[in-house]
Protein backbone atom coordinates (compact mmCIF):
# COMPACT_ATOMS: atom_id res chain seq x y z
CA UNK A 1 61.60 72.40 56.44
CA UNK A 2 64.31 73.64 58.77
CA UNK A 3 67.81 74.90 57.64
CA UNK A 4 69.41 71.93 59.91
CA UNK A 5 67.34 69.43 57.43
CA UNK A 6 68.09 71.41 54.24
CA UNK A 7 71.93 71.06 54.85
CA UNK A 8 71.59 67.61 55.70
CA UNK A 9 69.74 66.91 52.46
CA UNK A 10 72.52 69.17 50.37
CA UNK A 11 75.06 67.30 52.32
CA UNK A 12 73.54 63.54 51.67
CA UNK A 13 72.88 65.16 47.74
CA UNK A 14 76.40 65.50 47.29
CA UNK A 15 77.44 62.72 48.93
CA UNK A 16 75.22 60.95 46.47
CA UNK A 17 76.79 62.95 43.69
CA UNK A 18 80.43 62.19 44.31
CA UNK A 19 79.51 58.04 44.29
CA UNK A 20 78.04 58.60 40.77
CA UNK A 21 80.59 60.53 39.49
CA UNK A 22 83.00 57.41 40.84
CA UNK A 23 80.78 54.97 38.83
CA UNK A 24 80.53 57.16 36.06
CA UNK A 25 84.02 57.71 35.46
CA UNK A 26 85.17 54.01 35.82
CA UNK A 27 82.58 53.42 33.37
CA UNK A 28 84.46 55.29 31.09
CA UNK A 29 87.96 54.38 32.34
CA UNK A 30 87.18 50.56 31.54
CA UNK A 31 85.45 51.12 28.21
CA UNK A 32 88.28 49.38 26.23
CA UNK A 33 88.59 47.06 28.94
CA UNK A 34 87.77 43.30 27.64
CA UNK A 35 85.51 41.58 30.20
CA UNK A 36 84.43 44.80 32.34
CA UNK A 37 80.77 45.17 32.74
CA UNK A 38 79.46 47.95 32.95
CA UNK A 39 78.63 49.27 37.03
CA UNK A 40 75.62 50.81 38.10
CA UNK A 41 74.66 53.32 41.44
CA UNK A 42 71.77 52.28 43.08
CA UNK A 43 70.52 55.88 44.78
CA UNK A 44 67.15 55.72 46.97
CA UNK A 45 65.53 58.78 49.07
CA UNK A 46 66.84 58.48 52.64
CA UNK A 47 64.46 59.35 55.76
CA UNK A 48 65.45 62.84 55.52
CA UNK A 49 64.50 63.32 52.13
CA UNK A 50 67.81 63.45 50.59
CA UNK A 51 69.56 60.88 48.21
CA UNK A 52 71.74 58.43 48.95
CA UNK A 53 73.34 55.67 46.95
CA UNK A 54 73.18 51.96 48.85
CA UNK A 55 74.87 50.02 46.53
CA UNK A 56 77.05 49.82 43.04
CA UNK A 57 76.25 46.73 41.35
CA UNK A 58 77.24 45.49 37.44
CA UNK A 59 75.05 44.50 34.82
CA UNK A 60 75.50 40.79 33.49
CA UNK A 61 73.67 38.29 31.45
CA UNK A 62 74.24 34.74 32.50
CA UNK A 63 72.68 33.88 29.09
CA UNK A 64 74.55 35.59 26.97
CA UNK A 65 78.15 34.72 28.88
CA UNK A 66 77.14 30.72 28.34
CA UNK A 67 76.39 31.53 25.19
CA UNK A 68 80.07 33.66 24.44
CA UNK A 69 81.49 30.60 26.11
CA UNK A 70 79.68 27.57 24.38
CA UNK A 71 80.82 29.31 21.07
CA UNK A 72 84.63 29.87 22.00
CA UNK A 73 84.60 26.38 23.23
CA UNK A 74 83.21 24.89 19.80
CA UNK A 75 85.59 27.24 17.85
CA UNK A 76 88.82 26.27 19.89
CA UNK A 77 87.72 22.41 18.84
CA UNK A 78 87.00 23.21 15.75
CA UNK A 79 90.37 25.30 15.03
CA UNK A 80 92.32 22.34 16.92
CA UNK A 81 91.49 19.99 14.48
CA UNK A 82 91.66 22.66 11.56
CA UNK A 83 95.37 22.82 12.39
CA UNK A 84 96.37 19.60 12.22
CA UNK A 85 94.41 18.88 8.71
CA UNK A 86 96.37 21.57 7.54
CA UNK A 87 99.60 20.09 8.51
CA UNK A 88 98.38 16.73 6.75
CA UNK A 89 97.08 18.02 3.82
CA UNK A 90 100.30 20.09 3.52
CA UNK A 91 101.93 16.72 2.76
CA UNK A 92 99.62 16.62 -0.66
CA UNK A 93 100.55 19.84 -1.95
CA UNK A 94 97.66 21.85 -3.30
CA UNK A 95 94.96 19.80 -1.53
CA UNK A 96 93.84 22.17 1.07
CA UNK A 97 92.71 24.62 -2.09
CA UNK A 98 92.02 22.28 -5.13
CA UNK A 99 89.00 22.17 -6.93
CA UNK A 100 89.61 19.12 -8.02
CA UNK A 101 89.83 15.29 -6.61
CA UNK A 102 92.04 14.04 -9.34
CA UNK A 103 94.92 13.24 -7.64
CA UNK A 104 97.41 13.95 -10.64
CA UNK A 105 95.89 17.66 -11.57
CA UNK A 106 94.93 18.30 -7.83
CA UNK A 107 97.75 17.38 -5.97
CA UNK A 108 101.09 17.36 -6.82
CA UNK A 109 103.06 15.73 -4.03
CA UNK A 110 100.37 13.35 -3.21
CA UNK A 111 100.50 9.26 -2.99
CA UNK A 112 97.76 9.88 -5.85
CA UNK A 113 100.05 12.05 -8.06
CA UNK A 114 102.35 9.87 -7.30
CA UNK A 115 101.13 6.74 -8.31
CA UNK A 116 99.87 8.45 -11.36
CA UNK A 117 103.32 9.22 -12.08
CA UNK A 118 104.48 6.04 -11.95
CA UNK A 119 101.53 4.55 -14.18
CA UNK A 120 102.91 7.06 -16.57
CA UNK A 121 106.74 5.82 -16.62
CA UNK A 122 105.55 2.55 -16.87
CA UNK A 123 103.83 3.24 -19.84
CA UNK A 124 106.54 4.85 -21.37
CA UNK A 125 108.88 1.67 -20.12
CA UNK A 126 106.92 -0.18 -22.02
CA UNK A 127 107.03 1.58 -25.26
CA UNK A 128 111.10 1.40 -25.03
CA UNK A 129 111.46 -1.61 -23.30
CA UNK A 130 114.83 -2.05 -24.17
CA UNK A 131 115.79 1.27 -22.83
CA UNK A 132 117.55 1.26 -19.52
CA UNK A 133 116.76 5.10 -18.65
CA UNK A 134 113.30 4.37 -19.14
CA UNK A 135 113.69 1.55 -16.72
CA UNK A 136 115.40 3.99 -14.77
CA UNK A 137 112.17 6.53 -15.21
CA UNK A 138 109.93 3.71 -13.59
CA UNK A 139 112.55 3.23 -10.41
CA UNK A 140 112.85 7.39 -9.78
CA UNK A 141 109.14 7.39 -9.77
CA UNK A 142 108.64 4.62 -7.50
CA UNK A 143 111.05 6.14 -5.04
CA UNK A 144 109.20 9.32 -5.13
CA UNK A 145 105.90 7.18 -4.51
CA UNK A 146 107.49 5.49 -1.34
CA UNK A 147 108.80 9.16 -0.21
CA UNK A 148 105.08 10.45 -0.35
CA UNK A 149 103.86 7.87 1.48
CA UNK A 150 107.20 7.87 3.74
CA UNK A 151 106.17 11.99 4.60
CA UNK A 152 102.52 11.43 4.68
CA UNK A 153 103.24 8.73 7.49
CA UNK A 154 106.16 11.35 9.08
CA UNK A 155 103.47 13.81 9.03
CA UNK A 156 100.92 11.71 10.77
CA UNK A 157 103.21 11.06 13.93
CA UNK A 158 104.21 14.53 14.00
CA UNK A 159 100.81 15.91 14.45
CA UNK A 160 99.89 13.35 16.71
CA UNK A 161 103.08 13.81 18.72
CA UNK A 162 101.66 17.62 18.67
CA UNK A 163 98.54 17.23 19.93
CA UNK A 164 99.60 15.32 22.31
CA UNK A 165 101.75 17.73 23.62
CA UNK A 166 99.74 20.31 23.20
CA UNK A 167 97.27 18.48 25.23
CA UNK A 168 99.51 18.55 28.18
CA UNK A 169 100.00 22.30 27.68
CA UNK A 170 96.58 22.65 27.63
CA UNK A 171 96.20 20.85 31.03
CA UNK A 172 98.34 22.65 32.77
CA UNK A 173 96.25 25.93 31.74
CA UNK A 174 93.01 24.59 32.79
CA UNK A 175 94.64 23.70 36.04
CA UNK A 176 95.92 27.03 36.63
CA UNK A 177 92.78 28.77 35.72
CA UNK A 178 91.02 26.19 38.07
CA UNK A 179 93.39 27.68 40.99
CA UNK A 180 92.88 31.46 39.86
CA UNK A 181 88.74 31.00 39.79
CA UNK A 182 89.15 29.44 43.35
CA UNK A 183 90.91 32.58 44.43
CA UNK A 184 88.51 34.84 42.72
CA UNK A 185 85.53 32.96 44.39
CA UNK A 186 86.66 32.89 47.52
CA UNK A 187 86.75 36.60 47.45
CA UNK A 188 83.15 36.97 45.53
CA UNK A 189 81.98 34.69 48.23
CA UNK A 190 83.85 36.77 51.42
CA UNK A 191 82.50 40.13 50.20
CA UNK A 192 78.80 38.89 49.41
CA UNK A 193 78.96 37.99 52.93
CA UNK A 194 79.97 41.04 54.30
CA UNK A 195 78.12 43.52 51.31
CA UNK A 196 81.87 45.05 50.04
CA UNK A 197 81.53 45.62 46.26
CA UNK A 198 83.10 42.62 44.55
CA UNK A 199 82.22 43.37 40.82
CA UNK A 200 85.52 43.66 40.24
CA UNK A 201 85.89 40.21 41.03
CA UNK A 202 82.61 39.18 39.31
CA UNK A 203 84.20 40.39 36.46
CA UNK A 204 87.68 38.39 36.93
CA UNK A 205 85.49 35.35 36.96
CA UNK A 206 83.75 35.51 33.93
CA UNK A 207 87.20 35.97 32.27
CA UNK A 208 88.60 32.81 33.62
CA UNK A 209 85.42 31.41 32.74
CA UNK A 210 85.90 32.34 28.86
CA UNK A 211 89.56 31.53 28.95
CA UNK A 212 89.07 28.32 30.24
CA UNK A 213 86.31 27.42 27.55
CA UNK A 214 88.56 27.95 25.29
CA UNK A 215 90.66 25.09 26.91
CA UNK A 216 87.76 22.41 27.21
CA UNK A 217 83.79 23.04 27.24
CA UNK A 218 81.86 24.04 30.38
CA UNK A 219 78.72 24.91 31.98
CA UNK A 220 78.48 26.68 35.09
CA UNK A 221 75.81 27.05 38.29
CA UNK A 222 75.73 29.88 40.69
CA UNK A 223 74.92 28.87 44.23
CA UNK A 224 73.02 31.31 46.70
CA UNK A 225 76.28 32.63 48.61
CA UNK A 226 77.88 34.34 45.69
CA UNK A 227 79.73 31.12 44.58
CA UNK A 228 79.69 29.24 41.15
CA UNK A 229 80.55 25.49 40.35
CA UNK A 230 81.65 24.62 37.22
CA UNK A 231 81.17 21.11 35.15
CA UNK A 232 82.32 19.85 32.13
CA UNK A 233 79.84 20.31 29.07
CA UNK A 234 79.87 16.29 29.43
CA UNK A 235 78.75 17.02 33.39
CA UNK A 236 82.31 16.04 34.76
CA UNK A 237 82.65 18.47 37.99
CA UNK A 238 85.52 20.67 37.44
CA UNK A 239 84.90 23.01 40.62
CA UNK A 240 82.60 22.68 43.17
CA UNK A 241 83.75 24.30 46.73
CA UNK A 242 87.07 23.30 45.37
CA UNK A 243 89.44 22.91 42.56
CA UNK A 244 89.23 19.02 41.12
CA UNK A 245 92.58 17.58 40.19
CA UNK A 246 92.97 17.48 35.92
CA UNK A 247 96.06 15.38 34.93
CA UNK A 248 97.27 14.07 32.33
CA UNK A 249 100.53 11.47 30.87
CA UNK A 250 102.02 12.60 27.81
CA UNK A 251 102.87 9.02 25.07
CA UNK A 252 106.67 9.44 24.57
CA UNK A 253 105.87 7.96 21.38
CA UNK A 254 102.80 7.81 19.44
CA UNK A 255 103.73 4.47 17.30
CA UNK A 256 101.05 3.27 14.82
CA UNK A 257 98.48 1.89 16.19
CA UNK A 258 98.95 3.13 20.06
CA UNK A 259 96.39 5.45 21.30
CA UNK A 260 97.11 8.34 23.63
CA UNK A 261 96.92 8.66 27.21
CA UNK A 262 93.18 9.88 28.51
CA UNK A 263 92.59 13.42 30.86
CA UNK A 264 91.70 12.09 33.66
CA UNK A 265 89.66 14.85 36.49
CA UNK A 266 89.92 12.96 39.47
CA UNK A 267 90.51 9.61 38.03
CA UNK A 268 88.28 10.08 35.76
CA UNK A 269 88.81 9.67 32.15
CA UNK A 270 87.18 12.46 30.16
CA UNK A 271 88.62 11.81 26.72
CA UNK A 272 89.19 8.46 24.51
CA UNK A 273 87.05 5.95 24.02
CA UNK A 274 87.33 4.32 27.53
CA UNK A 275 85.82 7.66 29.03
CA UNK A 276 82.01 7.49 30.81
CA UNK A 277 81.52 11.03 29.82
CA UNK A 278 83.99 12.51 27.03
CA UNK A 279 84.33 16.11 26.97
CA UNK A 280 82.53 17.43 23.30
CA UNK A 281 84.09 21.22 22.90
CA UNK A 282 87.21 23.23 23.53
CA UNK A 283 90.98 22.62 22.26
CA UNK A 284 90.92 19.97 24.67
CA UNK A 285 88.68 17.42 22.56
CA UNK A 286 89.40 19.01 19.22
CA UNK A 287 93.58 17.50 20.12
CA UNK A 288 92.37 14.60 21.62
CA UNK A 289 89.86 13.73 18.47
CA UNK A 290 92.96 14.94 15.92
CA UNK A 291 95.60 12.47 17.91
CA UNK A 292 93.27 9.38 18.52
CA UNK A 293 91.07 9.54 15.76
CA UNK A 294 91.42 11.34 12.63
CA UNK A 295 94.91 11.49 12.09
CA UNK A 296 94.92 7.57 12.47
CA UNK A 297 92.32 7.05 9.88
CA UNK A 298 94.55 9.37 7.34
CA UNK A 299 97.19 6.93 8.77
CA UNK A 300 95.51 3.98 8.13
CA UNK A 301 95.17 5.25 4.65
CA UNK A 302 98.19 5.35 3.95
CA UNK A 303 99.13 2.21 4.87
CA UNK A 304 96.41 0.52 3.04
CA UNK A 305 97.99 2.08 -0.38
CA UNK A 306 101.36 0.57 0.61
CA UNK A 307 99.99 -2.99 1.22
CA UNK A 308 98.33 -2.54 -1.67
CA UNK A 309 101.50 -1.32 -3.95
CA UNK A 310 103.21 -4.48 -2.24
CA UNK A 311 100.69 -6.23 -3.04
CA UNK A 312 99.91 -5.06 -6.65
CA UNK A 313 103.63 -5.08 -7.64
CA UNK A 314 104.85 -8.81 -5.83
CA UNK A 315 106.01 -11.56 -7.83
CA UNK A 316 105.11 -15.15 -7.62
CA UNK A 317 106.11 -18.21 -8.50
CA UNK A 318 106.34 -18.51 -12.57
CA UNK A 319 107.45 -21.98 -12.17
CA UNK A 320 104.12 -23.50 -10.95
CA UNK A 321 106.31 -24.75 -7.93
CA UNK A 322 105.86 -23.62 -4.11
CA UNK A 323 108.09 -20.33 -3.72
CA UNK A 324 105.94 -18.36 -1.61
CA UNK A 325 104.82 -14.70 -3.04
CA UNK A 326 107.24 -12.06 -2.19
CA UNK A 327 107.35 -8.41 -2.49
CA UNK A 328 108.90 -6.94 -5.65
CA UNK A 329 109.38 -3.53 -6.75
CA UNK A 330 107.95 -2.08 -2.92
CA UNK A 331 109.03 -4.07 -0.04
CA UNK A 332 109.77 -3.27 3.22
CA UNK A 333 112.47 -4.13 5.97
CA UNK A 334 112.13 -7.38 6.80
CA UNK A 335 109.60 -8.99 4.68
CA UNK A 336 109.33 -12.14 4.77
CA UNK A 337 106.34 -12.36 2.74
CA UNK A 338 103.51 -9.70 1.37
CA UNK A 339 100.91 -8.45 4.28
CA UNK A 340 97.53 -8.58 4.05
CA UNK A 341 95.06 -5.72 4.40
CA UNK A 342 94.17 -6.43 8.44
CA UNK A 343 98.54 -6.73 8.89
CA UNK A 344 99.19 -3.23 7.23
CA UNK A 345 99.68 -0.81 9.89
CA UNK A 346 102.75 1.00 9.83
CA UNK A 347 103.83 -0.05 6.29
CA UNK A 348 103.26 3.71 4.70
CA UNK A 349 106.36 4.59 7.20
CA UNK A 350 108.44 1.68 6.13
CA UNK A 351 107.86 1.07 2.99
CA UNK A 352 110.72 1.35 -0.01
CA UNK A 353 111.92 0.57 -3.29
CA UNK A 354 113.64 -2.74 -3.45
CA UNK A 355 117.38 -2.59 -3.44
CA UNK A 356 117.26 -5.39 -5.64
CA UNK A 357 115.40 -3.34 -8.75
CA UNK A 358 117.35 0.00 -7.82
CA UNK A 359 120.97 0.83 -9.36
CA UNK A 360 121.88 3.27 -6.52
CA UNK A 361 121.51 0.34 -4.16
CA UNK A 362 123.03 -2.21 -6.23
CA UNK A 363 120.59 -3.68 -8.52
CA UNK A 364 119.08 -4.33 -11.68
CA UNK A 365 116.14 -1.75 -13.30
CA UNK A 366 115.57 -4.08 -16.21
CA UNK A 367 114.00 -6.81 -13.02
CA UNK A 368 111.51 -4.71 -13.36
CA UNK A 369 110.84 -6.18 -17.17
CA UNK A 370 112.25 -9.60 -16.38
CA UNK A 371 111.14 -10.28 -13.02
CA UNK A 372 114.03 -11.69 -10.23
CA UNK A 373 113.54 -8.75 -7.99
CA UNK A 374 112.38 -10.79 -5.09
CA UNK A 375 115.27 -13.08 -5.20
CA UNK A 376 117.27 -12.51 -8.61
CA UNK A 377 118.86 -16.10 -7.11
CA UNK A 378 115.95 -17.70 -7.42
CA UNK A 379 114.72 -18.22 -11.04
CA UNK A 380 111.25 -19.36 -9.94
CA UNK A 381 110.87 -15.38 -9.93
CA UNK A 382 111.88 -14.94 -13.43
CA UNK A 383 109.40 -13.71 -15.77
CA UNK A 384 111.26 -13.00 -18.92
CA UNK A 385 112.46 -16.35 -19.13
CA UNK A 386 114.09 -16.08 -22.81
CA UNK A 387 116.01 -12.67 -22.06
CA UNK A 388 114.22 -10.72 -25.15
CA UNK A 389 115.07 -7.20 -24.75
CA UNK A 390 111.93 -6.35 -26.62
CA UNK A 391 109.55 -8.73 -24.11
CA UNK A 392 106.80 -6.20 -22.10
CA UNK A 393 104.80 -9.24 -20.61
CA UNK A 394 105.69 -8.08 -16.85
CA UNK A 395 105.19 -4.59 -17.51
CA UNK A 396 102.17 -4.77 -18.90
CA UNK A 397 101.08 -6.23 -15.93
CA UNK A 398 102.52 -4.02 -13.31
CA UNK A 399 100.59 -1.28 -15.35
CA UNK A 400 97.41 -3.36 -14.85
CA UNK A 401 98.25 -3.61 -11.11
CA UNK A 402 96.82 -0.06 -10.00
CA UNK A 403 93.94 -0.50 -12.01
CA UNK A 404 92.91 -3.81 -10.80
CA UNK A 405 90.32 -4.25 -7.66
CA UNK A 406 91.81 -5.51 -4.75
CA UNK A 407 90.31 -5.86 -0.96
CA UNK A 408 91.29 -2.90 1.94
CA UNK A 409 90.84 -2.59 5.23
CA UNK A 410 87.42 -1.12 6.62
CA UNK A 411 89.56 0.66 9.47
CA UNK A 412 90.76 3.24 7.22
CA UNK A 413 87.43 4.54 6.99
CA UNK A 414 87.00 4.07 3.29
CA UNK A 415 85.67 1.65 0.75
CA UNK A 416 86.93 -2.30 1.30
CA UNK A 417 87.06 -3.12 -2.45
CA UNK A 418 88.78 -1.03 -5.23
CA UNK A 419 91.60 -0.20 -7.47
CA UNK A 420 94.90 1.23 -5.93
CA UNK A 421 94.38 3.99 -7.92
CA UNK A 422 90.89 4.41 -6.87
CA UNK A 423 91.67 4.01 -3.24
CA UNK A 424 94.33 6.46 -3.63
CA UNK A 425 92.54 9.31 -5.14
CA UNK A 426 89.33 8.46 -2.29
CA UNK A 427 92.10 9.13 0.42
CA UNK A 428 93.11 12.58 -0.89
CA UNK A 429 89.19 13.22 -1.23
CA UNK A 430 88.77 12.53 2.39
CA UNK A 431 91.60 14.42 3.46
CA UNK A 432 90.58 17.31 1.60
CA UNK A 433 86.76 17.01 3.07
CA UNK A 434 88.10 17.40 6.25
CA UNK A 435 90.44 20.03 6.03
CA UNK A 436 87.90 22.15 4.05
CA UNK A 437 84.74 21.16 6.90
CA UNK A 438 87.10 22.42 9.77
CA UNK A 439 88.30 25.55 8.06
CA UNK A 440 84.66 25.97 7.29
CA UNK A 441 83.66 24.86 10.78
CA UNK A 442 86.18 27.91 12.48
CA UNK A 443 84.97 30.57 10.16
CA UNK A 444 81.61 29.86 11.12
CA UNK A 445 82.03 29.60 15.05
CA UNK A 446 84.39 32.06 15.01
CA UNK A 447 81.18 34.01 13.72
CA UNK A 448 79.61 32.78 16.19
CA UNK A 449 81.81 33.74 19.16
CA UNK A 450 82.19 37.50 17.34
CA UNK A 451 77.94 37.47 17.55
CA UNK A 452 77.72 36.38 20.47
CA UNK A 453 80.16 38.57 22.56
CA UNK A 454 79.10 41.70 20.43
CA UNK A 455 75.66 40.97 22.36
CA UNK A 456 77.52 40.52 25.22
CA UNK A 457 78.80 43.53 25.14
CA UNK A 458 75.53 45.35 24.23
CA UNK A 459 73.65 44.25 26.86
CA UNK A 460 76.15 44.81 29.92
CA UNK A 461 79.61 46.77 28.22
CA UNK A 462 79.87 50.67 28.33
CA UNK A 463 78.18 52.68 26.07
CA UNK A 464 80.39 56.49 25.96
CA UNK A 465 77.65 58.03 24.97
CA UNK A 466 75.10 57.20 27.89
CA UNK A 467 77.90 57.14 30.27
CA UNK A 468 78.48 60.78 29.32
CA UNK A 469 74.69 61.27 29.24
CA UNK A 470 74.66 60.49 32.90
CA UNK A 471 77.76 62.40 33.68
CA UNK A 472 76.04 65.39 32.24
CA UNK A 473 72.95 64.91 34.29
CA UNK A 474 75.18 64.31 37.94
CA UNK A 475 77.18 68.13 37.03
CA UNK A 476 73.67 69.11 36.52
CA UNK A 477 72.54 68.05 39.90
CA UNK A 478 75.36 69.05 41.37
CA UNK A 479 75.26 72.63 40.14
CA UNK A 480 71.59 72.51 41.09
CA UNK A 481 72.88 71.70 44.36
CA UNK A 482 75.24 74.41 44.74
CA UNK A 483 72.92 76.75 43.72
CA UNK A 484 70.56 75.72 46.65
CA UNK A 485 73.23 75.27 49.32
CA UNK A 486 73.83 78.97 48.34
CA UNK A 487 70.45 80.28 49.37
CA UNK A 488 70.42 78.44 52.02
CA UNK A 489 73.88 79.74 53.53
CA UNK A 490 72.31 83.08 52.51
CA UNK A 491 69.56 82.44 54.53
CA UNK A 492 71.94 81.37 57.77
CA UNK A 493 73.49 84.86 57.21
CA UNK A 494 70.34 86.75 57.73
CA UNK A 495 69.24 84.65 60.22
CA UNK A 496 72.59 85.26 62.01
CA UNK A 497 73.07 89.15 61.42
CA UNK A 498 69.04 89.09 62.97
CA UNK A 499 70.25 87.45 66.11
């Protein structure tokens, strides 16, 4: 070997060192760094004999990102819908925590409580019928019936009105994302072209990846030019070349019964039930499933134990004659008549205590033993037809009332034939079912998305102590280097003094 092709080996050798050391040390830099994967030096024995390094590239696992993104996208669903339970199930007190469905012992501001409450004054009402705080009792606890139902309904609306803004929020992220990844690949794309080092790109791209599974559940392909489509996890093409156009209207107002507006990518709808291919994961479909679907069926609920309290505590005609059936101690505005079970949505929002049975509003608490309170002009509604103060006929049957099987609505999602009180506790044992799967449901994919990044970051994040393994082995080289490159200008010395 000649001293020209020693120094050009020694020369190459360092070379070779100094791109190492680069890799090395950003390797160690970017340690803490979420999403950076970890770069490696590709070196290879030039014609000369030395070492050079041809190319830096990073480790990944496709498998493992998918699977870091699949699980984000189920927990962001899952925690959507968590979110909004809560809100609902703050509206029954202790239900998100109780260990029991009773609704008196397990939940103490719920239409179950409630109604329990009132059985109870009515009870006592009829021990003391003659007593007009006691009648009293049985109007405070009626009110505070209609204001549980009154704040379950309030609650409803306001966590639809949420998700449904929160939808649009969540939009508008996925679009902006969209138009960051199209950046990013255009630049992935560009350098693969031309061989610069884009890893730092790569790496920008699986972050917008994650972040937009979090937003609504994707898959992705890469293409042979460095590129990567993305689809929905329903197969909806979110990016292909190109960004695709997500947009969504938000409802000004959510009223009972009205379902939201659909996303629509490209036209297409990918949520409600008019959708060809609804999206199944992210925050996207857990808000869309919380505002269209199960906040409804708590809705519809609720409005199926206030046509049923109507119903329950009406009056009729005592006369025999044709005075239609009317509502008595619950009413709402406008009645004209009592609803049936098909008619009842909305009435959980509307419905009161009638004016005519309450003293702060002007009327009579002792209707409640006599009867009148549809019309107390029309004695057709009169049940205590003698006056007695001691007569309990009425109440006796208004207790009866929540303990008597009457038909519901199969919309609501729960059984079509059964007591008020029944019914009543079934909805707080749904709502609390629900709450309790999706809290469940988040700690477990949020175990998931911990497990599954954890690998992710095992099989392509930094490890300090190999990096510093390998920095120890390039000073090694390097001072091997030096060592030769010293004998070898020690040789060019001789050589030279010889001459």
């Amino acid at each position: 070997m000649s001293l020209s092709t020693a120094l050009n080996i020694l020369n190459s050798a360092f070379v070779s060192n100094a791109a190492q050391s680069a890799v090395v040390s950003s390797n160690i830099s970017n340690a803490s760094t979420k999403g950076y994967s970890r770069e490696i030096a590709n070196v290879v024995t030039n014609y000369a004999g030395g070492a050079d390094v041809v190319s830096v590239t990073r480790e990944a696992n496709a498998a493992l990102l998918g699977q870091v993104n699949a699980s984000t996208s189920q927990a962001s669903y899952e925690q959507a819908l968590s979110d909004g339970l809560t809100t609902l199930a703050n509206t029954v007190s202790d239900s998100a925590s109780a260990t029991s469905t009773s609704g008196s012992t397990a939940n103490g501001a719920s239409p179950s409580a409630m109604l329990a409450n009132l059985q109870s004054a009515l009870e006592t009402y009829d021990a003391a019928p003659n007593s007009s705080s006691t009648a009293q009792g049985v109007v405070t606890a009626a009110g505070q019936l209609t204001q549980s139902l009154n704040a379950g309904a309030a609650a409803v609306q306001n966590v639809r009105q949420k998700a449904d803004s929160d939808m649009a929020s969540a939009v508008n992220t996925i679009n902006t994302l969209l138009s960051q990844f199209d950046s990013v690949n255009q630049t992935i794309v560009a350098g693969t072209a031309t061989g610069a080092n884009v890893n730092s790109a790569l790496d920008s791209r699986d972050n917008i990846l994650t972040q937009l599974s979090q937003q609504i559940g994707i898959s992705t392909v890469a293409n042979t030019d460095g590129s990567m489509s993305i689809y929905t996890d329903s197969g909806v093409t979110l990016f292909q070349g190109s960004p695709r156009t997500v947009s969504f209207a938000t409802t000004t107002t959510l009223a009972d019964g009205v379902t939201g507006n659909a996303v629509m990518v490209d036209g297409v709808p990918v949520t409600g039930a008019s959708s060809p291919m609804p999206i199944q994961s992210g925050a996207l479909a857990g808000l869309a499933n919380l505002r269209d679907n199960v906040a409804p069926q708590y809705g519809a609920q609720l409005d199926q134990i206030a046509n049923g309290l109507i119903n329950a505590f009406a009056e009729s005609d005592q006369t025999g004659g044709t005075a239609p059936t009317m509502p008595g101690l619950f009413t709402f505005p406008g009645a004209t008549g009592v609803p049936s079970a098909s008619a009842a949505t909305g009435l959980a929002g509307e419905i009161e205590v009638n004016a005519n049975a309450d003293p702060a509003q002007g009327g009579d608490a002792t209707r409640i033993r006599d009867g009148g309170i549809a019309d107390p002009t029309n004695s057709a509604y009169v049940y205590n037809t003698t006056g007695a103060a001691s007569y309990t006929g009425r109440i006796a049957q208004l207790m009866s009332a929540a303990t008597t099987s009457q038909s519901f609505s199969a919309a609501a999602g729960l059984t079509t034939s059964s007591s008020l009180s029944d019914y009543a506790d079934a909805s707080v044992s749904w709502l609390q079912a629900q709450h309790q799967q999706a809290s469940t449901q988040v700690d477990y994919q949020n175990s998931l998305v911990s497990q599954a990044t954890t690998a992710l970051s095992n099989a392509t994040g930094v490890n300090l102590d190999t990096e510093m393994t390998n920095m120890l082995s390039i000073e090694n080289s390097y001072s091997t280097t030096a060592k030769v490159l010293t004998t070898v200008n020690a040789m060019l010395t001789s050589l030279l003094n010889a001459v």
